[in-house]
N, C-alpha and C. Protein backbone atom coordinates (compact mmCIF):
# COMPACT_ATOMS: atom_id res chain seq x y z
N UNK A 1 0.85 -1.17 0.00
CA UNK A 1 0.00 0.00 0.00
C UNK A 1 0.90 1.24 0.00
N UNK A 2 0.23 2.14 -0.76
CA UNK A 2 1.12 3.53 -1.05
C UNK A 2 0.74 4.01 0.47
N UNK A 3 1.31 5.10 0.97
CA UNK A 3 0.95 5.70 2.17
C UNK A 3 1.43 7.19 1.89
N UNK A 4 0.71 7.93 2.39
CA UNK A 4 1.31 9.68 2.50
C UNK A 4 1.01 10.30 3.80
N UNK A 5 2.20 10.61 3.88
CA UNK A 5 2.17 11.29 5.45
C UNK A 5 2.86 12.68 5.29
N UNK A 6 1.58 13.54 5.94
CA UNK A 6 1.99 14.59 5.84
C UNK A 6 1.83 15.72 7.12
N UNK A 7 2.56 15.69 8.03
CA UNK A 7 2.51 16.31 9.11
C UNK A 7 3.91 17.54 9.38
N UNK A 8 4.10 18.28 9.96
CA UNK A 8 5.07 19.30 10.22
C UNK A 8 5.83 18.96 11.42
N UNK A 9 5.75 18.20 12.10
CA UNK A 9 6.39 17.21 13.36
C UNK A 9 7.26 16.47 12.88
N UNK A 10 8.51 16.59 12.97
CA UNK A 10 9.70 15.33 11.97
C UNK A 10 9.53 14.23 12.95
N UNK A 11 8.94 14.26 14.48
CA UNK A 11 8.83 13.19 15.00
C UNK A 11 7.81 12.43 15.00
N UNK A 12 6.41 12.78 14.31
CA UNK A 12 5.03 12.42 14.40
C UNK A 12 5.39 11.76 13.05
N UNK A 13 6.09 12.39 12.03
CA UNK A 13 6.07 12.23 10.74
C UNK A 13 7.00 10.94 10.69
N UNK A 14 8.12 10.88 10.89
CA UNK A 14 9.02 9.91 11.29
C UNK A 14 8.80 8.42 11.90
N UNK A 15 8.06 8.61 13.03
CA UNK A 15 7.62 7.63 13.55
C UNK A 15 6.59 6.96 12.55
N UNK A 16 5.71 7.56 12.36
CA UNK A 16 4.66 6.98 11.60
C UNK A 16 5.53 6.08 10.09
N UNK A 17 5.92 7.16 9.96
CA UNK A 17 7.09 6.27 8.65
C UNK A 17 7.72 5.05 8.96
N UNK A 18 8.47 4.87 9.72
CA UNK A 18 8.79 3.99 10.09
C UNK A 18 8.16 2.64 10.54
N UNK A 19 6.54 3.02 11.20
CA UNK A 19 6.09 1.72 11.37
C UNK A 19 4.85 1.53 10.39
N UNK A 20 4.98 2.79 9.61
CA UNK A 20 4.78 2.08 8.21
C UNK A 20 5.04 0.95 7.40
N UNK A 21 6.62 1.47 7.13
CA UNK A 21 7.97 0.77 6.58
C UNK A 21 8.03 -0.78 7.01
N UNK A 22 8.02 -1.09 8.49
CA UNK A 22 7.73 -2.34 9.12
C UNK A 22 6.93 -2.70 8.43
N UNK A 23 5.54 -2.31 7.88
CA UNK A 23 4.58 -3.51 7.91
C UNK A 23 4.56 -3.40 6.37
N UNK A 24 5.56 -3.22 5.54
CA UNK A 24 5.69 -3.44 4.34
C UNK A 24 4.99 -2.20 3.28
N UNK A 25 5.16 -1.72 3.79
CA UNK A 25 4.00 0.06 3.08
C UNK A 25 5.52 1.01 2.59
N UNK A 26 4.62 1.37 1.88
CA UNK A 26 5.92 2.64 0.36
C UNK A 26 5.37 3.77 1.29
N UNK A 27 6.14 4.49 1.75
CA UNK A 27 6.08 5.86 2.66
C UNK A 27 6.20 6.98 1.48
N UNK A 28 5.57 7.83 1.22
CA UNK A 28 6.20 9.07 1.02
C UNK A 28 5.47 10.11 2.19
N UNK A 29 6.67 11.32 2.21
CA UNK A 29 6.39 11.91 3.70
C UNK A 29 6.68 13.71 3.00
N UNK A 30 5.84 13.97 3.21
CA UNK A 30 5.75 15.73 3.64
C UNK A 30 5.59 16.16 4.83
N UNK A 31 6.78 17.52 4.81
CA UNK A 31 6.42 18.38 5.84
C UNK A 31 6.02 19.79 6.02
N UNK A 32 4.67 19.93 5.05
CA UNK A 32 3.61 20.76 5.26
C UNK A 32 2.84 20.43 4.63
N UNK A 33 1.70 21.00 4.46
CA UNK A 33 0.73 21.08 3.38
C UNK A 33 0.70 20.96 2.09
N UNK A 34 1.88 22.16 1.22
CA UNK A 34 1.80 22.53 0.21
C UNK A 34 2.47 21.52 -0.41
N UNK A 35 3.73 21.14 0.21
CA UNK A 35 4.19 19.68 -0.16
C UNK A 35 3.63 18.52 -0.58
N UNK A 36 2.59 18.73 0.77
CA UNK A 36 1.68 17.36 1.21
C UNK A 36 1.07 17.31 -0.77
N UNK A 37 0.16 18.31 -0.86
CA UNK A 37 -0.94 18.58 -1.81
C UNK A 37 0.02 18.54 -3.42
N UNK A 38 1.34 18.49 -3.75
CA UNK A 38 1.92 18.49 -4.40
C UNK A 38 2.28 16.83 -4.59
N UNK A 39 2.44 15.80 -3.69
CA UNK A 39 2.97 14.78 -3.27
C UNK A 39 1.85 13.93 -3.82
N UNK A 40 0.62 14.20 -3.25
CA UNK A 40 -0.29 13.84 -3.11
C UNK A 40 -1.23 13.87 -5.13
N UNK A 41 -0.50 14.84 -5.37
CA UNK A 41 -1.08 14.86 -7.24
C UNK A 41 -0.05 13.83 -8.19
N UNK A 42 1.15 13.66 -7.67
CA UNK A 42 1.89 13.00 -8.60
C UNK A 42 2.06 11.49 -7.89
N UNK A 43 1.72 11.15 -6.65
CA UNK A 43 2.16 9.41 -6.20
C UNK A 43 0.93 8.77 -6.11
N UNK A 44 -0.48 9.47 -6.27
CA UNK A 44 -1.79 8.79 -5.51
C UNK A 44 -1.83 7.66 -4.71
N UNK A 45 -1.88 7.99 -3.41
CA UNK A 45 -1.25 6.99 -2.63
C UNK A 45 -2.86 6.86 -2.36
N UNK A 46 -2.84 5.21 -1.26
CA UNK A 46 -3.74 4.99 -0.96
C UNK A 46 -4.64 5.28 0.19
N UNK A 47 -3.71 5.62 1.47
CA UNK A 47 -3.62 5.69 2.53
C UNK A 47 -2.88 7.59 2.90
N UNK A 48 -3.49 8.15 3.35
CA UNK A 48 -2.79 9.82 3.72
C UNK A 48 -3.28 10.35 5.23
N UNK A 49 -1.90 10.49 6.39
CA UNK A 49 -2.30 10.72 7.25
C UNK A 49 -2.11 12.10 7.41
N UNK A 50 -2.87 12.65 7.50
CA UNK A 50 -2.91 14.07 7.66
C UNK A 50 -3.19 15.27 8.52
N UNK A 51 -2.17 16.05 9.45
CA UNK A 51 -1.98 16.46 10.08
C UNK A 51 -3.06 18.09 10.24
N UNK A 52 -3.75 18.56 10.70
CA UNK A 52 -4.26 19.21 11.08
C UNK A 52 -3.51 20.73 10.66
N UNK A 53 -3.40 21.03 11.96
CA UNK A 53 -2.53 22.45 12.24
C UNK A 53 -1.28 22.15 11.69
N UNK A 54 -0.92 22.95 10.36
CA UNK A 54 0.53 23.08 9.65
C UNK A 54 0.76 24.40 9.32
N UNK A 55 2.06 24.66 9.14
CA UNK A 55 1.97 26.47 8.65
C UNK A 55 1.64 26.34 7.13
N UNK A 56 1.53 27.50 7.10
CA UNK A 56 0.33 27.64 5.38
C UNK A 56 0.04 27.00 4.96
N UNK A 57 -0.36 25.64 4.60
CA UNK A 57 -1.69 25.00 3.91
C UNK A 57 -1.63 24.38 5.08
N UNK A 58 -2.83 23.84 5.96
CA UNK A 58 -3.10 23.66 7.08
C UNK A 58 -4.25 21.64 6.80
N UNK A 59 -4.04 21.28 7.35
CA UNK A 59 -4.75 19.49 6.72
C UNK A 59 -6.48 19.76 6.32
N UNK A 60 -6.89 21.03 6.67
CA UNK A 60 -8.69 21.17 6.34
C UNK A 60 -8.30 21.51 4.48
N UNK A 61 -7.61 22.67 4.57
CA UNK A 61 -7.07 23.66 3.73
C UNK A 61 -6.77 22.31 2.61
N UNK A 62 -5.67 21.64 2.96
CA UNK A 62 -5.54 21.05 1.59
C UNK A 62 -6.46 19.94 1.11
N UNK A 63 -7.09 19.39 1.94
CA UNK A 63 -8.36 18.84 1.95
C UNK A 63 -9.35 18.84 0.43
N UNK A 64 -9.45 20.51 0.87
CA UNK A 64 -10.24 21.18 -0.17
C UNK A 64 -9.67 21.41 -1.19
N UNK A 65 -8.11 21.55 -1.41
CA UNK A 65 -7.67 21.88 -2.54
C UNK A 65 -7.21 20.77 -2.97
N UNK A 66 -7.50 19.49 -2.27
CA UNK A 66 -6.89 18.53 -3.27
C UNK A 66 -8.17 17.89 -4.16
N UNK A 67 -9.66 17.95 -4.13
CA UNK A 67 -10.88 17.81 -4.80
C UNK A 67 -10.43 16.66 -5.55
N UNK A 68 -10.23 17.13 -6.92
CA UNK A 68 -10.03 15.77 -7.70
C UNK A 68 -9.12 15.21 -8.26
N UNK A 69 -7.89 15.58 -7.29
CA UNK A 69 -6.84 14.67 -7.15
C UNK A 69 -6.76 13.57 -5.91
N UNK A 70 -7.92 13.97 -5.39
CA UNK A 70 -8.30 12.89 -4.00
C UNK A 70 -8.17 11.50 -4.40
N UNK A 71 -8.73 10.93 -5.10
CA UNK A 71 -9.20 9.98 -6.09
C UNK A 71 -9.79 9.25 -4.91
N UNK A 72 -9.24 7.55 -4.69
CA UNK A 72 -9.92 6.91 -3.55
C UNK A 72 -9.11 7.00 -2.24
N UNK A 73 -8.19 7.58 -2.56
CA UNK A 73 -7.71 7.72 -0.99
C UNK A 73 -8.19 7.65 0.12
N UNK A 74 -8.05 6.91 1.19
CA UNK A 74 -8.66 6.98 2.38
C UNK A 74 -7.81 8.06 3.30
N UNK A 75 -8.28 9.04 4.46
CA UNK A 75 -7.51 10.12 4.91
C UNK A 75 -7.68 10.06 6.58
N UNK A 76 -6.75 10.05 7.44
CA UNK A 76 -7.11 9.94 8.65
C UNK A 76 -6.08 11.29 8.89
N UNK A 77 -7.51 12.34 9.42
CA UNK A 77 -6.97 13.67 10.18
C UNK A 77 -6.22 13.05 11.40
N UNK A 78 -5.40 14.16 11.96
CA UNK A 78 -4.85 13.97 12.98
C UNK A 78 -4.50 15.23 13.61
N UNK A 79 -4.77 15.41 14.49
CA UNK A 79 -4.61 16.76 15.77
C UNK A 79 -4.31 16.47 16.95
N UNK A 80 -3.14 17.64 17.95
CA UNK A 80 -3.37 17.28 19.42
C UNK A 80 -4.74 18.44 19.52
N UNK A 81 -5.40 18.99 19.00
CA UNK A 81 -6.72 19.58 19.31
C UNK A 81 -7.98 18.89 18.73
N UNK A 82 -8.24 18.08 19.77
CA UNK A 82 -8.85 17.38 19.29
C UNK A 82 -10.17 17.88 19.67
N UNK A 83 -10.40 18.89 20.82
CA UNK A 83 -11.62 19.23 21.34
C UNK A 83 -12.45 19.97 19.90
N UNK A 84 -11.34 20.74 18.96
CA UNK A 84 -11.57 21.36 17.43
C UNK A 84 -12.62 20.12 16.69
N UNK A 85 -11.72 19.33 16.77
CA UNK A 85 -11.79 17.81 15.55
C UNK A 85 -12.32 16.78 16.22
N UNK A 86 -12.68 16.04 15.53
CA UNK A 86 -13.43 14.81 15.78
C UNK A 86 -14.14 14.47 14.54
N UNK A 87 -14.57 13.10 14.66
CA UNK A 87 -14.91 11.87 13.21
C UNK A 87 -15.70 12.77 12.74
N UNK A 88 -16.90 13.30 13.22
CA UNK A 88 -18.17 14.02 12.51
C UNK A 88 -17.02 15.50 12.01
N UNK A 89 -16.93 16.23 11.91
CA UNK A 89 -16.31 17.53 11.51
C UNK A 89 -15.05 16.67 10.85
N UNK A 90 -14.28 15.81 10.89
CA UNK A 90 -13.39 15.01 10.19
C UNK A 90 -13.85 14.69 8.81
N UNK A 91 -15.23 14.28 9.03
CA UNK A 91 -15.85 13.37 7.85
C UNK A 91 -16.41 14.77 7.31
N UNK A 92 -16.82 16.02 7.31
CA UNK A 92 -17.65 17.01 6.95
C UNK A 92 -16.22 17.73 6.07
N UNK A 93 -15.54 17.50 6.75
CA UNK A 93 -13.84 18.05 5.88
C UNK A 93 -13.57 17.40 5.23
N UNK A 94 -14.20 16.03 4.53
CA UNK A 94 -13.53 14.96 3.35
C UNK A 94 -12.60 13.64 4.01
N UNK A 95 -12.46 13.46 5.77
CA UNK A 95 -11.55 12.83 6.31
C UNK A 95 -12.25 11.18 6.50
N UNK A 96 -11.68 10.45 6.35
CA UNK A 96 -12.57 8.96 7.10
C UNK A 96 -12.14 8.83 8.03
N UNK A 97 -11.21 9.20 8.97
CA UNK A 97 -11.71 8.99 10.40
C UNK A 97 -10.86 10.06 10.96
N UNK A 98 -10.55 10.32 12.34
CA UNK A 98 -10.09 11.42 13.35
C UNK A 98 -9.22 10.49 14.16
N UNK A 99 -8.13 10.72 14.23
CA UNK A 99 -7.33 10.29 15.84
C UNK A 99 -6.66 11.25 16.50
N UNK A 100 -6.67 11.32 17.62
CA UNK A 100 -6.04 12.34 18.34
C UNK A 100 -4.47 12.42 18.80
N UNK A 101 -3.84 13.52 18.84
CA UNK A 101 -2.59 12.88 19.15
C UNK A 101 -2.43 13.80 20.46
N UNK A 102 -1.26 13.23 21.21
CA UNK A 102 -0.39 12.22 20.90
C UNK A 102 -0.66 10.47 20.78
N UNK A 103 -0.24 9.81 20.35
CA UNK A 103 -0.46 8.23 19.99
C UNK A 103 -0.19 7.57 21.18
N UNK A 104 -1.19 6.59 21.47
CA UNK A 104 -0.68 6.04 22.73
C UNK A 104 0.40 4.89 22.11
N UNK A 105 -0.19 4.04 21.10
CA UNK A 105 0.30 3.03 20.52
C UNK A 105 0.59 3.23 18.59
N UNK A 106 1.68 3.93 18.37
CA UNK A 106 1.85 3.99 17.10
C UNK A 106 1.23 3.16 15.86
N UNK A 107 1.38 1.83 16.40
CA UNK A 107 1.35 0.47 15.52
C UNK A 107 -0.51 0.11 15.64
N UNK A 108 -1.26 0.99 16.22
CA UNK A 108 -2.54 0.54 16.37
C UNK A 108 -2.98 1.60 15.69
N UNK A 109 -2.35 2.58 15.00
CA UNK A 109 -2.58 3.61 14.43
C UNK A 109 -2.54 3.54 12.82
N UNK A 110 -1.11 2.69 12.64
CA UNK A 110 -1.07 2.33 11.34
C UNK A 110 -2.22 0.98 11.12
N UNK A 111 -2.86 -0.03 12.10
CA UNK A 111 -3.15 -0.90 12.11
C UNK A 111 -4.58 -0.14 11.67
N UNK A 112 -5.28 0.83 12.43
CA UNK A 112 -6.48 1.70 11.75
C UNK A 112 -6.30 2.06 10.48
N UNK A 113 -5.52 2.34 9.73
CA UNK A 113 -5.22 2.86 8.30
C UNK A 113 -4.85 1.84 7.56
N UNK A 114 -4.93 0.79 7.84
CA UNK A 114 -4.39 -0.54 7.09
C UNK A 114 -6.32 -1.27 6.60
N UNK A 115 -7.08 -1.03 8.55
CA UNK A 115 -8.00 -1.81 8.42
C UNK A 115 -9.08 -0.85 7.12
N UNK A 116 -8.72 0.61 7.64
CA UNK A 116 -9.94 1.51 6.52
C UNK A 116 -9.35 1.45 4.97
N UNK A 117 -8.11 1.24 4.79
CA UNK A 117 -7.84 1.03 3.11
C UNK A 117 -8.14 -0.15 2.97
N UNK A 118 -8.20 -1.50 3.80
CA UNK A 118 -8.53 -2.86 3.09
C UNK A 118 -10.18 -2.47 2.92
N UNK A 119 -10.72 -2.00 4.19
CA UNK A 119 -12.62 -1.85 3.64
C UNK A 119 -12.90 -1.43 2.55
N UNK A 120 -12.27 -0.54 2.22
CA UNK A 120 -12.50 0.39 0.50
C UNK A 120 -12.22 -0.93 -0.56
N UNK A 121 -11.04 -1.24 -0.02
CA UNK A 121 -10.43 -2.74 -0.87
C UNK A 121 -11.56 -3.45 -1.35
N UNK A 122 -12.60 -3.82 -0.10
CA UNK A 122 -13.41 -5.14 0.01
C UNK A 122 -14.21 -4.80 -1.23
N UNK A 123 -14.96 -3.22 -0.64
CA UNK A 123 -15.93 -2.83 -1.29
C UNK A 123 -15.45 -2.54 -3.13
N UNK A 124 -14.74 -2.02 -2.96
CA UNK A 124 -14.04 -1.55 -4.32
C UNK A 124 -13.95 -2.93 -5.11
N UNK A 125 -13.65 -4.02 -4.56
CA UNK A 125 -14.18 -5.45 -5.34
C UNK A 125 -15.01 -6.15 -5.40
N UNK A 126 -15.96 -5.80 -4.61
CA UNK A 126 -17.49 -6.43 -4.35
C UNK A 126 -17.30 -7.19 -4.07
N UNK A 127 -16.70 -7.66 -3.03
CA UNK A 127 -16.65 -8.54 -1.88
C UNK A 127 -17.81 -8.10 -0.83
């Protein structure tokens, strides 16, 4: 599975990469927005974790500007403001699900983004 991670934290961003990488996933990694939304038109990954609060293009922000370069991507926002965010206002921004950070368990994080790109999988084959 392609993966895109795009957060402004080299340690949020990093980590996640890495236990990406473990479970056999192609990382590409931005660190902002504009990157992210640039990254995101030329690799169409499958999987994009996407960071909230970034300086200038911000994870709502590119959201919207990525429209129909989205394609099927599945997108899990991510914020330590989470009182802002949550699944409903996640999902109203284009997101399939919300996690809050900090991570208690990294690997149960990638294990959520593994389980919501195989569902698309199922469905996407009519299974």
């Amino acid at each position: 599975m392609k993966i895109l991670i795009v957060d402004d934290e080299p340690l949020v961003r990093k980590s996640l990469s890495r236990a990406c990488r473990s479970r056999g996933h192609e990382v590409i990694e931005a660190c902002d927005g504009s990157e992210g939304l640039s990254l995101w038109g030329t690799s169409a990954p499958d999987l994009v974790f996407l960071d909230v609060l970034m300086p200038g293009l911000s994870g709502p922000e590119l959201l919207r500007e990525a429209g129909p370069i989205k394609g099927k991507a599945k997108v899990i926002l991510m914020s330590a403001y989470s009182g802002e965010h949550n699944i409903v206002t996640a999902q109203q921004l284009g997101a399939d699900l919300f996690i809050p950070k900090p991570f208690e368990d990294i690997f149960s994080v990638v294990t959520k983004g593994e389980e919501l790109a195989k569902a698309e999988d199922l469905v996407g084959n009519g299974r």
